[in-house]
C-alpha atoms as a PDB file:
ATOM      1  CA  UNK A   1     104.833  86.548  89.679  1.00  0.00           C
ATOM      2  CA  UNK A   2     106.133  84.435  92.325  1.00  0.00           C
ATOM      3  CA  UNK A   3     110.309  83.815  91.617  1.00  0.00           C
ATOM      4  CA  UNK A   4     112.679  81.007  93.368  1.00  0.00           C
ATOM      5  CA  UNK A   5     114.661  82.478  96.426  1.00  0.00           C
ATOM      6  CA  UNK A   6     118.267  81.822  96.491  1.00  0.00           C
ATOM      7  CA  UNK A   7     119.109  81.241  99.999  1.00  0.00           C
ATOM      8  CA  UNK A   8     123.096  79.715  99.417  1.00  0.00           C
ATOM      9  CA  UNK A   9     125.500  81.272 101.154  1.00  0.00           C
ATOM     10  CA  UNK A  10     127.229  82.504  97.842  1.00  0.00           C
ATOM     11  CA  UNK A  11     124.142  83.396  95.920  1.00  0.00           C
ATOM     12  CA  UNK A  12     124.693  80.771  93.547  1.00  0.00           C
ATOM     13  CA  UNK A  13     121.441  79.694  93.278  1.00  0.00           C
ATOM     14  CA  UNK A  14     118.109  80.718  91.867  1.00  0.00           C
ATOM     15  CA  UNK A  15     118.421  83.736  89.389  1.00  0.00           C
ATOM     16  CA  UNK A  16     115.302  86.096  88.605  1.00  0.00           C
ATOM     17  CA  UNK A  17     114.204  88.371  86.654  1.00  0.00           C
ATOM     18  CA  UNK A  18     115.391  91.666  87.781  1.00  0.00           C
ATOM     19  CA  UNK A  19     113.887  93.995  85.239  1.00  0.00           C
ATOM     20  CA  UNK A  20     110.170  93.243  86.241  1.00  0.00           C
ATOM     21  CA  UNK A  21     108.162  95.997  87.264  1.00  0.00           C
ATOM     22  CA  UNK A  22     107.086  94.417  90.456  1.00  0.00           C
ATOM     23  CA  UNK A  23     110.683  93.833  91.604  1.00  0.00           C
ATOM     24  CA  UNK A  24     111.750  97.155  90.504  1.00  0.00           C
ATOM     25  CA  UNK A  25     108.857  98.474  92.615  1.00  0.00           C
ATOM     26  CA  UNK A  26     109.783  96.436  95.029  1.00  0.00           C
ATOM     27  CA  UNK A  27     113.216  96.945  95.439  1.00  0.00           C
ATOM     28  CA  UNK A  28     112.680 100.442  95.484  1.00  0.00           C
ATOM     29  CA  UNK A  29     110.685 100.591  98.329  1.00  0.00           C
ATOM     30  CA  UNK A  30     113.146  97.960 100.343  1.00  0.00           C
ATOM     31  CA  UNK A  31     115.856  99.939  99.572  1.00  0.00           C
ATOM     32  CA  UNK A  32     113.846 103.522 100.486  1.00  0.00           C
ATOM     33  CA  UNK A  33     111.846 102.825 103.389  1.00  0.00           C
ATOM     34  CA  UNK A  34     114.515 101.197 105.300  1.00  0.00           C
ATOM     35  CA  UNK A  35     116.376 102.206 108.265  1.00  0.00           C
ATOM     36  CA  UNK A  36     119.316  99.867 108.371  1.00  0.00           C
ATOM     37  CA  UNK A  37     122.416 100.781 107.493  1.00  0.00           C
ATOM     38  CA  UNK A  38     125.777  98.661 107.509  1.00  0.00           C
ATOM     39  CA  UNK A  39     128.422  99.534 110.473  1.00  0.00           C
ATOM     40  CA  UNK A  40     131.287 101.027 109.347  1.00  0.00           C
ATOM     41  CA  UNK A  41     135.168  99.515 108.625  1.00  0.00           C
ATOM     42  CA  UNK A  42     133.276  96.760 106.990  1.00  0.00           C
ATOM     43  CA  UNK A  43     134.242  97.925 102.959  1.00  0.00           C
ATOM     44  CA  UNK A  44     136.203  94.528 102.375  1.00  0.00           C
ATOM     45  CA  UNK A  45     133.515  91.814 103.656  1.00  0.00           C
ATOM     46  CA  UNK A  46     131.803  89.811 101.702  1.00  0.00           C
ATOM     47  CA  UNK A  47     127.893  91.536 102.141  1.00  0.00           C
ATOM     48  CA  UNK A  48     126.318  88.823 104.105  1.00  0.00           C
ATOM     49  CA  UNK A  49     128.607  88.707 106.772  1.00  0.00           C
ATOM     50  CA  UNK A  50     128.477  92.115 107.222  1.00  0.00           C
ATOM     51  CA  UNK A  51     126.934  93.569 110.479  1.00  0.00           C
ATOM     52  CA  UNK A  52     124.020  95.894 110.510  1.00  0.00           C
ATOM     53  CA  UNK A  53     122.906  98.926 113.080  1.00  0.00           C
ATOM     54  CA  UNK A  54     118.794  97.751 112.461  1.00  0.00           C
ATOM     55  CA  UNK A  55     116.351  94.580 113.025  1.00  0.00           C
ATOM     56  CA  UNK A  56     117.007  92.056 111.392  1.00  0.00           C
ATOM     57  CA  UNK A  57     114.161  91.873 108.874  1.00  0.00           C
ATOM     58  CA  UNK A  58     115.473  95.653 107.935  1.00  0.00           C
ATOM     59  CA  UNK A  59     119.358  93.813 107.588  1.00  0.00           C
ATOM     60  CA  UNK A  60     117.935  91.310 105.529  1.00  0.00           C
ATOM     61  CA  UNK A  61     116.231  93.584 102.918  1.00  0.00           C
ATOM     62  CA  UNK A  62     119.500  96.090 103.399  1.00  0.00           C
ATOM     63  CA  UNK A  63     121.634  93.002 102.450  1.00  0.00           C
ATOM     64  CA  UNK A  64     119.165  91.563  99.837  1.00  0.00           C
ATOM     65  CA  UNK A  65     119.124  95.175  97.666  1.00  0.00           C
ATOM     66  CA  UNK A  66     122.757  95.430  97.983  1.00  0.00           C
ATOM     67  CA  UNK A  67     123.374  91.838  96.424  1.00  0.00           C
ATOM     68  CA  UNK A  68     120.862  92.549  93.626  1.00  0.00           C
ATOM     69  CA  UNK A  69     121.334  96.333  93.304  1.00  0.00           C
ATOM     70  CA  UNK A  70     124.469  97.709  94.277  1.00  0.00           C
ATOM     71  CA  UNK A  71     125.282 100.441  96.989  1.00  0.00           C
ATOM     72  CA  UNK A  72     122.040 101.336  98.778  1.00  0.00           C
ATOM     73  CA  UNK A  73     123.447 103.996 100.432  1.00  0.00           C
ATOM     74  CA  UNK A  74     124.347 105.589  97.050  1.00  0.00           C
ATOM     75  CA  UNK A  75     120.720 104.985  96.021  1.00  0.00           C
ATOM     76  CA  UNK A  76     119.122 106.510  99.144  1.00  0.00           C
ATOM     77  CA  UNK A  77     121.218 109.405  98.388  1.00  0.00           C
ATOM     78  CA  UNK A  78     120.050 109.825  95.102  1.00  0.00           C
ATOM     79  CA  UNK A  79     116.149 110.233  96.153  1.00  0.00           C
ATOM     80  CA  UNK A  80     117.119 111.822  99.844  1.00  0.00           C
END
């Protein structure tokens, strides 16, 4: 299933559906097989301005999960 991005600053944009199994595989694996990680003293930023210790298509999918799912680093913790 191919969904509209949303690529506003705000993430007003396009919504999907985030209960498919194809984004909840995918998701998982962004969110597993990733080794970026946000710097720290950052808590109070808004997520996309936040800076990352990784490449930047590993920041993107780091800040992409964390918009759609939550804390990644609680979720990598979970399945460490």
């Amino acid at each position: 299933q191919i969904s509209e991005a949303d690529t506003t600053e705000d993430q007003s944009g396009a919504s999907f559906d985030r209960s498919t199994e194809g984004w909840r595989a995918l998701s998982r694996v962004a969110a597993l097989c990733n080794r970026a990680e946000f710097k720290t003293g950052q808590e109070n930023m808004a997520i996309l301005k936040k800076d990352v210790n990784g490449d930047a298509s590993e920041a993107a999918l780091l800040k992409c999960c964390e918009l759609t799912m939550g804390n990644v680093m609680e979720y990598r913790e979970r399945y460490k």
